[in-house]
Protein backbone atom coordinates (compact mmCIF):
# COMPACT_ATOMS: atom_id res chain seq x y z
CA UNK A 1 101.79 111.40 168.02
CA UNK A 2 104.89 110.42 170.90
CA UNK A 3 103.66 108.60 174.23
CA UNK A 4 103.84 111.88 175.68
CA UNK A 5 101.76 114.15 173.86
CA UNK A 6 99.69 111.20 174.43
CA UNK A 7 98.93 111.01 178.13
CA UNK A 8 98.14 114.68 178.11
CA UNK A 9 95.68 114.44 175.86
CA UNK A 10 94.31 110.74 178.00
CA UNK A 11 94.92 113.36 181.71
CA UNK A 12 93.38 116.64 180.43
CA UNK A 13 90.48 113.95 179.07
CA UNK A 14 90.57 112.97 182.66
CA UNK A 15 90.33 116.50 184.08
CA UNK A 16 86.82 117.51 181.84
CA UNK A 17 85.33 113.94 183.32
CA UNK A 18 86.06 114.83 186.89
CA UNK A 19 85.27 118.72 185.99
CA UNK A 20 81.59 117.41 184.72
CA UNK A 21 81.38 115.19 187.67
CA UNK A 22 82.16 117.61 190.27
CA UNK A 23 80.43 120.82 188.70
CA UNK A 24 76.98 120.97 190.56
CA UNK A 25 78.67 119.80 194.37
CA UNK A 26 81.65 122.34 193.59
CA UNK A 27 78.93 125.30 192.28
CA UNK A 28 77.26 124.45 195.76
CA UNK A 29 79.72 124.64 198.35
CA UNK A 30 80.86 128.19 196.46
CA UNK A 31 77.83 129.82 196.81
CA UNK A 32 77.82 128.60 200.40
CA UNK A 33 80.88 130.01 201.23
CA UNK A 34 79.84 133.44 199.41
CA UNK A 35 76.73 133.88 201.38
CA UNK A 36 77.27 136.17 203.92
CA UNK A 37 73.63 135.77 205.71
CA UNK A 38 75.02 131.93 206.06
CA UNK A 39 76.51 131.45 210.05
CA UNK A 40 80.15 131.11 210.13
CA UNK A 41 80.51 127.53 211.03
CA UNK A 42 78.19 126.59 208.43
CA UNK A 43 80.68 128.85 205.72
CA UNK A 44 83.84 127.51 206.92
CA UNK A 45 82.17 124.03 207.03
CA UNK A 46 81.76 124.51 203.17
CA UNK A 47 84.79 125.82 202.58
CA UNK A 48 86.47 122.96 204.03
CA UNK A 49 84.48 120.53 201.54
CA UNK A 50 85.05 122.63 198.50
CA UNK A 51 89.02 121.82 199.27
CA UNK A 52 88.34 118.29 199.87
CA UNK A 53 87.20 118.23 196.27
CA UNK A 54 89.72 116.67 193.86
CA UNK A 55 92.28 119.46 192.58
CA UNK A 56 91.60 118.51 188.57
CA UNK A 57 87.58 118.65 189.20
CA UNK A 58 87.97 122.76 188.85
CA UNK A 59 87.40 124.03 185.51
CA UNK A 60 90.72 125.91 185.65
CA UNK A 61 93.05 122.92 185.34
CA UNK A 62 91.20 121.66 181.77
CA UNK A 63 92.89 123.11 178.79
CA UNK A 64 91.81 122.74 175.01
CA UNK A 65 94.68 120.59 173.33
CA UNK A 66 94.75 119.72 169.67
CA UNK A 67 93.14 115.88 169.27
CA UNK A 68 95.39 115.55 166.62
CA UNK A 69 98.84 116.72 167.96
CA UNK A 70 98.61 117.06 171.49
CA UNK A 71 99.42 120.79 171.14
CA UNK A 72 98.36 122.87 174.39
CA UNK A 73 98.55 126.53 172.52
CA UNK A 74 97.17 127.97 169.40
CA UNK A 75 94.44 125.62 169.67
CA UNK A 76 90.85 126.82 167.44
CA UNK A 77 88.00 125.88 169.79
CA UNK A 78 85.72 124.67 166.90
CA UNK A 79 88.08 122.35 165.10
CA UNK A 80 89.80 121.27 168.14
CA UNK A 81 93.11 121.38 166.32
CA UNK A 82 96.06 123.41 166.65
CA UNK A 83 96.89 125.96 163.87
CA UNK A 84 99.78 124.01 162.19
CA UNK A 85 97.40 120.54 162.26
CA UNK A 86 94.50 123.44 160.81
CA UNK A 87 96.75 124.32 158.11
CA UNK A 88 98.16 121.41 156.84
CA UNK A 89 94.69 120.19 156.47
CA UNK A 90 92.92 123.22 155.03
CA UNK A 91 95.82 123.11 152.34
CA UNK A 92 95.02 119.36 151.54
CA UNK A 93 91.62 119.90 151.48
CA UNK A 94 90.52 118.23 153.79
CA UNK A 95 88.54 120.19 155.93
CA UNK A 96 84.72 120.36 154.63
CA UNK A 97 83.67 124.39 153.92
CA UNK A 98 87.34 125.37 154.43
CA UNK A 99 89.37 127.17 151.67
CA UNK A 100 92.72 129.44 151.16
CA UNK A 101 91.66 132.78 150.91
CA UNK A 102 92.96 134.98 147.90
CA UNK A 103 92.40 138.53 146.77
């Protein structure tokens, strides 16, 4: 695996730490901002936190990469592996439970 494909993996790694760390302060401040029984000041006072938080702490910016490849698409959630990583192993056998299908 290059450098590169590398430090994606080590800053989306980054992202799911800060994601985890943020998640109950960042679930907060939304549902402040929703409530509409809230006063105003007290809404826009939340709203101003929830942009203070770090950018990468929001669940959006984390994406599932292959561990193997660095790969950002075509990624299976259970194997955390991209398809062409999944294959190559399957085919080698060296994925427990896994076989080629034939009919």
């Amino acid at each position: 695996m290059s450098v590169c494909r590398e430090n994606t993996n080590i800053r989306d790694n980054h992202r799911r730490l800060l994601a985890e760390k943020f998640e109950l302060r960042r679930n907060l401040y939304k549902a402040l901002c929703k409530d509409t029984s809230l006063p105003d000041e007290l809404r826009e006072e939340n709203r101003y936190k929830l942009s203070k938080l770090p950018r990468n702490s929001s669940f959006t910016r984390i994406r599932n990469r292959c561990i193997f490849s660095g790969r950002g698409r075509a990624v299976y959630e259970t194997f955390r592996m991209s398809r062409i990583v999944f294959r190559a192993l399957a085919s080698k056998g060296m994925l427990n439970g896994v076989k080629k299908a034939s009919w």
